[in-house]
N, C-alpha and C. Protein backbone atom coordinates (compact mmCIF):
# COMPACT_ATOMS: atom_id res chain seq x y z
N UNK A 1 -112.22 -128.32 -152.08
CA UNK A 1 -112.58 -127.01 -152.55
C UNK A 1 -111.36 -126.35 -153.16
N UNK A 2 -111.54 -125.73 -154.37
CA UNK A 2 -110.39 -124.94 -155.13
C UNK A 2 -111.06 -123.71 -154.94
N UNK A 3 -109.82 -122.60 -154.59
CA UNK A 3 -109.92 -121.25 -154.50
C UNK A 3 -108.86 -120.78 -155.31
N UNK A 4 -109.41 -119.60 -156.46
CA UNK A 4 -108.58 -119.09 -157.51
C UNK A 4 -108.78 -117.55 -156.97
N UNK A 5 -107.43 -116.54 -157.15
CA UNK A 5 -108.10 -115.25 -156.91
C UNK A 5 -107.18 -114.52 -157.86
N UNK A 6 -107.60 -113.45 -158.55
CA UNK A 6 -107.49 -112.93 -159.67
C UNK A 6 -107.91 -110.96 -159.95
N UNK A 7 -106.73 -110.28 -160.02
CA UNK A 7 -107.73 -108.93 -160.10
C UNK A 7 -107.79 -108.57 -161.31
N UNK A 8 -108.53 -107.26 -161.46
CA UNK A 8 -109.45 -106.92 -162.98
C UNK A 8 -109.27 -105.05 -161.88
N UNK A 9 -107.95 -104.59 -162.30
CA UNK A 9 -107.94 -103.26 -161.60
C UNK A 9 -107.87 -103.51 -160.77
N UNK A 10 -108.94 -102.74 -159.49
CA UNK A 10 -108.90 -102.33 -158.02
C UNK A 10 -109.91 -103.67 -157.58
N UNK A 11 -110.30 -104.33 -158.09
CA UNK A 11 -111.60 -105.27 -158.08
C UNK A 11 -110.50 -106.60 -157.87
N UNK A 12 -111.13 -107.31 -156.78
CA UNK A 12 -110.59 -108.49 -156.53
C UNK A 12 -111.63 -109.68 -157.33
N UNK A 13 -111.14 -111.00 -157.85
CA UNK A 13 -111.87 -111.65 -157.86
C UNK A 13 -111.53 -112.91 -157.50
N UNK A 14 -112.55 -113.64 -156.58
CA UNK A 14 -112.19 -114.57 -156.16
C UNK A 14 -113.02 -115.89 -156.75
N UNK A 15 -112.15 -116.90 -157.31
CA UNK A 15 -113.79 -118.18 -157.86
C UNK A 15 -113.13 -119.34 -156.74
N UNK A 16 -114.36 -119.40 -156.33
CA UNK A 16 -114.21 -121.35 -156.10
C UNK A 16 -114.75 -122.04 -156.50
N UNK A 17 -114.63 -123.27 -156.49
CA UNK A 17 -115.04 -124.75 -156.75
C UNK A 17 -114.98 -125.40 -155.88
N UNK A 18 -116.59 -126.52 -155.83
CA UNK A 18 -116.74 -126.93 -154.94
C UNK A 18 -117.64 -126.98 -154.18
N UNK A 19 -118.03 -127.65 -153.00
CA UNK A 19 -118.84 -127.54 -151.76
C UNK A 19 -117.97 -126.70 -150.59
N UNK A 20 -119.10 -125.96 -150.29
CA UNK A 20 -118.19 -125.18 -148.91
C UNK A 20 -119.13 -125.58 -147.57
N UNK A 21 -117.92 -126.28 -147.05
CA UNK A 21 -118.96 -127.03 -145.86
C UNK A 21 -118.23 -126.72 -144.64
N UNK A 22 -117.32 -125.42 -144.52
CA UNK A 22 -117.10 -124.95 -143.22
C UNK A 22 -115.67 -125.92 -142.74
N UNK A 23 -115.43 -126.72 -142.67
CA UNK A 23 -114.54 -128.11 -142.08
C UNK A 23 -112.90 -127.31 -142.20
N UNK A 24 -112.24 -128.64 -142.23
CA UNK A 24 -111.38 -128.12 -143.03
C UNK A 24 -110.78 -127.84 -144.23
N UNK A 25 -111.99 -128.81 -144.93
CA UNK A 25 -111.79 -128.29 -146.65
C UNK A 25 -111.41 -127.30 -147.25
N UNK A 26 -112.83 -126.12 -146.07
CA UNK A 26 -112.63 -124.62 -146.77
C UNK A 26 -111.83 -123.91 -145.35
N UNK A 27 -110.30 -124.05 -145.11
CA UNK A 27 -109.32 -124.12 -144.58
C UNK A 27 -108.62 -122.44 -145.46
N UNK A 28 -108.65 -123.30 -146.84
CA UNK A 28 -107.95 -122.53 -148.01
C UNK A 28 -108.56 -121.15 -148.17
N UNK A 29 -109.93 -121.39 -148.21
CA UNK A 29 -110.94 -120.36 -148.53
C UNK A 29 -110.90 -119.21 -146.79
N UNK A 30 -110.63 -119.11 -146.43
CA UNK A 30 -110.62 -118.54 -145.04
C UNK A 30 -109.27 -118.03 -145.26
N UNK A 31 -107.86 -118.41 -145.38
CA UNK A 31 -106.71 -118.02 -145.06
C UNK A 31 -106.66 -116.86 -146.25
N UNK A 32 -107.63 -117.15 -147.63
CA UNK A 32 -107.58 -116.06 -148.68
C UNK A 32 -108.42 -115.16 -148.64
N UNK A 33 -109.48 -115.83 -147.56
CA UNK A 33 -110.11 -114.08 -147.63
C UNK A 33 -109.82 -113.75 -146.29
N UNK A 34 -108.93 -113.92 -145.33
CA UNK A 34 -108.36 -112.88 -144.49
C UNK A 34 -106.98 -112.15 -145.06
N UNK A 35 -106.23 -112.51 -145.91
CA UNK A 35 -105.26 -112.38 -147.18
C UNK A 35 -106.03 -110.89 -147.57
N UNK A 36 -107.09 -111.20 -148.36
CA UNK A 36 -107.30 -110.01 -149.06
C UNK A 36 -108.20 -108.95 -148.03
N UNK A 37 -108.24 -109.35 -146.67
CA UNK A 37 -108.63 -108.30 -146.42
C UNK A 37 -107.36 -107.65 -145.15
N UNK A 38 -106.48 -108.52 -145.14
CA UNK A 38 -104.62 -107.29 -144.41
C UNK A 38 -104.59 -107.21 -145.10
N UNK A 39 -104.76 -107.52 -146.95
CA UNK A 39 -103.70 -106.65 -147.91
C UNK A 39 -104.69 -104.90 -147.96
N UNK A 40 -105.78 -105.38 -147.86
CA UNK A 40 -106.04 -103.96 -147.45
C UNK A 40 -107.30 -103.61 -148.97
N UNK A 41 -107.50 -104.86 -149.44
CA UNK A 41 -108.34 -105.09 -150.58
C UNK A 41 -109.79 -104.65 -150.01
N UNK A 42 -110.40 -103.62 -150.98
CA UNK A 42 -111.41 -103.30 -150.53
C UNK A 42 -112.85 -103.42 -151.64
N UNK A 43 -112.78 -104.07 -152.52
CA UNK A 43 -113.70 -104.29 -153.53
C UNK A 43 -113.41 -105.81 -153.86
N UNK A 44 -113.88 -106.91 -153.56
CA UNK A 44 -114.39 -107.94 -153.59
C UNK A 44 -115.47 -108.66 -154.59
N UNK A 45 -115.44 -109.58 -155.22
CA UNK A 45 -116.55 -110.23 -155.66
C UNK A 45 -116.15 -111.82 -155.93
N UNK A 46 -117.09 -112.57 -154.93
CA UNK A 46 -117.11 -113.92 -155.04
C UNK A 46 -117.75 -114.34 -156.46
N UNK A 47 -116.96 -115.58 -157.14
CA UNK A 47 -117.62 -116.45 -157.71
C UNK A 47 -117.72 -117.80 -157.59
N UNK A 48 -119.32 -118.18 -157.66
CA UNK A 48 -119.87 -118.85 -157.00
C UNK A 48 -120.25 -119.82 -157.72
N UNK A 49 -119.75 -119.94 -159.07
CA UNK A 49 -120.49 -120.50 -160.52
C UNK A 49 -120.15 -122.01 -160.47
N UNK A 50 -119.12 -122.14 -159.56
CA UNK A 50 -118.84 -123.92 -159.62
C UNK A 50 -118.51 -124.47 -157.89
N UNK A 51 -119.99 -123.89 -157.05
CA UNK A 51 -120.22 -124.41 -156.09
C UNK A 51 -121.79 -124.98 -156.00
N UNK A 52 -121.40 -126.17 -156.11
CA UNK A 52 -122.35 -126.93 -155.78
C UNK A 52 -123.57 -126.82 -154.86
N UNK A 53 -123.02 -126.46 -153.45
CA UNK A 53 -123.78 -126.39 -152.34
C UNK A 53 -122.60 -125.93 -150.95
N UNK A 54 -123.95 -125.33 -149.98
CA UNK A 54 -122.72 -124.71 -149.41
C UNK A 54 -123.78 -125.75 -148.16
N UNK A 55 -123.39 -125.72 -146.81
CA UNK A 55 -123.87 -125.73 -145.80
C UNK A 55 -123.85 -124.34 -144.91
N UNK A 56 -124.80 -124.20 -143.43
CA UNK A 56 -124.37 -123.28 -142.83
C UNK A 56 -123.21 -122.96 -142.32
N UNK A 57 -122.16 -123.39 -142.23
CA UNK A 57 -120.87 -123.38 -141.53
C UNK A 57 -119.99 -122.92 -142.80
N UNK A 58 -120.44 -123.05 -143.68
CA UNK A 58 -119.73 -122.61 -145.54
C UNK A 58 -120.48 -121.61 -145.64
N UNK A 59 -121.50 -120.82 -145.34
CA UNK A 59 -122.38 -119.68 -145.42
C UNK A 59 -122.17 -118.85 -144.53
N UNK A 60 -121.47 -119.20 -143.30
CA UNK A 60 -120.49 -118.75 -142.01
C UNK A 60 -119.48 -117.90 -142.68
N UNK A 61 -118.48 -118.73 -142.94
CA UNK A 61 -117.50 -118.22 -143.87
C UNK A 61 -117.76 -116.82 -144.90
N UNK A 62 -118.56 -117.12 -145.77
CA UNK A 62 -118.70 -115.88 -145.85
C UNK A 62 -120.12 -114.97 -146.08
N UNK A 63 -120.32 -115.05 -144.59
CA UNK A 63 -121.05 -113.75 -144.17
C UNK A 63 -120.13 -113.10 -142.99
N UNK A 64 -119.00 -113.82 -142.41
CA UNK A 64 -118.39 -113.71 -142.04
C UNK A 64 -117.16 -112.67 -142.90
N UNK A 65 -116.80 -112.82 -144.43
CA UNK A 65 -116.35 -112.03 -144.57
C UNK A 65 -116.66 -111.30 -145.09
N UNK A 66 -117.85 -111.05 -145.50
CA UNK A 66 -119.10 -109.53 -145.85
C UNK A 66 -118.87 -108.51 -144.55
N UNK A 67 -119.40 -109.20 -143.59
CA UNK A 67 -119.08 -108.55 -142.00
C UNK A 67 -118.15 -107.74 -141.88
N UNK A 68 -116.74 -108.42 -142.31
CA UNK A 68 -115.17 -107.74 -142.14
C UNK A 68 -115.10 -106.80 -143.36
N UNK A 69 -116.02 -107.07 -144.45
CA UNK A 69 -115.36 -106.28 -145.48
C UNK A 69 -116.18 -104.99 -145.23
N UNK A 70 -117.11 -105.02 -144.80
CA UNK A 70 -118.60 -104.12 -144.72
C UNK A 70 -117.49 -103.32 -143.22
N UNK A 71 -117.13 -103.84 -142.65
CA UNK A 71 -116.67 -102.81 -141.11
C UNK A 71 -115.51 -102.04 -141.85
N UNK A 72 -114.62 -102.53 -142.87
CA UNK A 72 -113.52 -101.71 -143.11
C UNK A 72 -114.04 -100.78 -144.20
N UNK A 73 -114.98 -100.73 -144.82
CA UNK A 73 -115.51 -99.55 -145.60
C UNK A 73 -115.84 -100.78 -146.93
N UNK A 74 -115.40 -101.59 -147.32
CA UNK A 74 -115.50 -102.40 -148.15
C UNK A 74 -116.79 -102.66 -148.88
N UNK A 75 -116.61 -103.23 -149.96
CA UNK A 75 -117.71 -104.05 -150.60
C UNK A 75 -117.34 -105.41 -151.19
N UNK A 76 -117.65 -106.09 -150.85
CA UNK A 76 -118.33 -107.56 -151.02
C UNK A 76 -119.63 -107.74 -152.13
N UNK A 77 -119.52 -108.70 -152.52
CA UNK A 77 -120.71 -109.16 -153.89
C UNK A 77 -120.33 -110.49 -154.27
N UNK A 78 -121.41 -111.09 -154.66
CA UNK A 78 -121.22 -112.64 -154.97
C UNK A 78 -122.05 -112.61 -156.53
N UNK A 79 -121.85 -113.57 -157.56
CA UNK A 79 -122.03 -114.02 -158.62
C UNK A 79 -122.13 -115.35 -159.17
N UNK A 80 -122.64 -115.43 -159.47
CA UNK A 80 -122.61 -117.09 -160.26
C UNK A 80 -123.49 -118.25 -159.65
N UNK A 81 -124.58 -117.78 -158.45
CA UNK A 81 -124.81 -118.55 -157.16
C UNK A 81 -125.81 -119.51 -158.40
N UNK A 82 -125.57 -121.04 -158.22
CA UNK A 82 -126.73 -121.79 -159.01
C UNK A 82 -127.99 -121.95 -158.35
N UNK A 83 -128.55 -122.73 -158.82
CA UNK A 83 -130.18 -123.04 -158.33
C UNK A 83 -130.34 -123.23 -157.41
N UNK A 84 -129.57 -124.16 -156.53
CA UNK A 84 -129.11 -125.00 -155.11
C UNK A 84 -128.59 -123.77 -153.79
N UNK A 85 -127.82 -123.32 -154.58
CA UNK A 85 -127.08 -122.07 -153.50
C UNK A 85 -127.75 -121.64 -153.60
N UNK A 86 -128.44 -120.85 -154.73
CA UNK A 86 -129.36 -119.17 -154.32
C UNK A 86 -130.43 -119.75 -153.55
N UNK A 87 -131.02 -121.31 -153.32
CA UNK A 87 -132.11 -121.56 -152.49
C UNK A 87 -132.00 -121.11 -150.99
N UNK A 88 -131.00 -121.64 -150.97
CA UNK A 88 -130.20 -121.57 -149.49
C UNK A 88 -130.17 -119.94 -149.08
N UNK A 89 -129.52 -119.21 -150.29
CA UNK A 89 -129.71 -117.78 -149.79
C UNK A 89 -131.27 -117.41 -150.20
N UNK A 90 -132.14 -117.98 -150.57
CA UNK A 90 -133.37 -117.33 -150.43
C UNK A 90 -134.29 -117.70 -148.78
N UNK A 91 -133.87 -119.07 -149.16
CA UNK A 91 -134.76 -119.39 -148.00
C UNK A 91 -134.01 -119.25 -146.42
N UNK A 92 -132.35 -118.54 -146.47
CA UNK A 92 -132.34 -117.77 -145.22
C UNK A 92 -132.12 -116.08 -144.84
N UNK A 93 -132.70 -115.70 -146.11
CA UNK A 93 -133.26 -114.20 -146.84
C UNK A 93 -132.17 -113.59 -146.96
N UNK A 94 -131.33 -114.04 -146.86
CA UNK A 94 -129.85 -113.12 -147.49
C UNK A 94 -129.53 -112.75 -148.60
N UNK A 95 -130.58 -112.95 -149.79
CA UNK A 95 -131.28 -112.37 -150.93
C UNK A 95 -131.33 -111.06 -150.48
N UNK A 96 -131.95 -110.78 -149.41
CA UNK A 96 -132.33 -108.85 -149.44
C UNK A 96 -131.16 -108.16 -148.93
N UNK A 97 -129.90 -109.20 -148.35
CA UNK A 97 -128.96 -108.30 -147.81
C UNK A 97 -127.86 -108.28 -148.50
N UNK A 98 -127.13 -109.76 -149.56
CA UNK A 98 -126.37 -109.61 -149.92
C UNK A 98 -126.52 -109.00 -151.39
N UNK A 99 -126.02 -108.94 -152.13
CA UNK A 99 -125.72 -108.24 -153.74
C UNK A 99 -125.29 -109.62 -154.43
N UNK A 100 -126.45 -110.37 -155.31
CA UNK A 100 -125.95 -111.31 -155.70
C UNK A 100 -126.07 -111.36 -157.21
N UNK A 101 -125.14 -111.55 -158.09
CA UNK A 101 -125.23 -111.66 -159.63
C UNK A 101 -125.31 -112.39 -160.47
N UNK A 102 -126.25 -112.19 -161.46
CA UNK A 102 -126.14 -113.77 -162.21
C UNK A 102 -125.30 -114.59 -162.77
N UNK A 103 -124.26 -113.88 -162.93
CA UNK A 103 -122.91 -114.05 -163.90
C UNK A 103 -121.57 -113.40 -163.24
N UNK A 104 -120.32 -114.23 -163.39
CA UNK A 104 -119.25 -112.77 -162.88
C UNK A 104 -119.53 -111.49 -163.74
N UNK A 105 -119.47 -111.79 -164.84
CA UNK A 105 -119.67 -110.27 -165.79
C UNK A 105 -120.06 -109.49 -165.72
N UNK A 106 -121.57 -109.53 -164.82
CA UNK A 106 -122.89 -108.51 -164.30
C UNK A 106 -122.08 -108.21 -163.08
N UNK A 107 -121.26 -108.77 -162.47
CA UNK A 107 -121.06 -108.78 -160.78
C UNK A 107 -119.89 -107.88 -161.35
N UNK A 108 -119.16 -107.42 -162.05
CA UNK A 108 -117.72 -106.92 -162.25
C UNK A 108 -118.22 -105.89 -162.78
N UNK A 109 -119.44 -105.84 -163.69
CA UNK A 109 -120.11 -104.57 -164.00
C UNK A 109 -120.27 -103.68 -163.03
N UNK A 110 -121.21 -104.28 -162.45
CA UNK A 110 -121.81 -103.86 -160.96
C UNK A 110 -120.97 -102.57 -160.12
N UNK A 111 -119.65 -103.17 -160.21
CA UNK A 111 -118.47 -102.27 -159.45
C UNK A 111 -118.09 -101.58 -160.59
N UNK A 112 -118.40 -101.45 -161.90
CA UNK A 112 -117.87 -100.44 -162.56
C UNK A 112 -118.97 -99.08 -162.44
N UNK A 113 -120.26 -99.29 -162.43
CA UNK A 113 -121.25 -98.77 -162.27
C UNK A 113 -121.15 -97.75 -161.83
């Protein structure tokens, strides 16, 4: 798994690549989003555009850091989810809870809004 993170202003953005299957693959992906949330980063948006598939233990991860970002006043948002992922978030309804975008572009909008 590759994790890139990148800001646009006050807006963090984070892309990965890859499968996120919880292990220690996504090792990387965990140490950067507890990173951006001591730096004290409070506007977030995952991209999701070159993940393949996640498992539950990679869907752990981050609802896990929705959780942390949502307790410190934060917002969290995801983008790019393909056919495969958004199944996964439909069919374990996290469609109605998370904020998910079709594109980073709509998702970076979103926070300009």
């Amino acid at each position: 798994m590759e994790v890139s993170i990148r800001r646009d202003g006050d807006l963090t953005i984070l892309s990965l690549a890859g499968k996120i299957l919880g292990g220690h693959e996504s090792d990387e992906l965990r140490r950067e989003l507890d990173r951006i949330l001591e730096r004290g980063d409070r506007r977030l948006l995952v991209d999701l555009r070159d993940v393949p598939w996640m498992n539950s233990a990679g869907l752990g991860i981050l609802l896990s850091a929705y959780s942390r970002m949502k307790e410190t006043g934060g917002t969290i948002r995801f983008s790019g989810a393909g056919d495969r992922v958004r199944g996964i978030l439909k069919t374990t309804k996290l469609l109605t809870v998370l904020e998910v975008h079709d594109d980073e572009e709509s998702g970076i909008q979103s926070f300009r809004s």
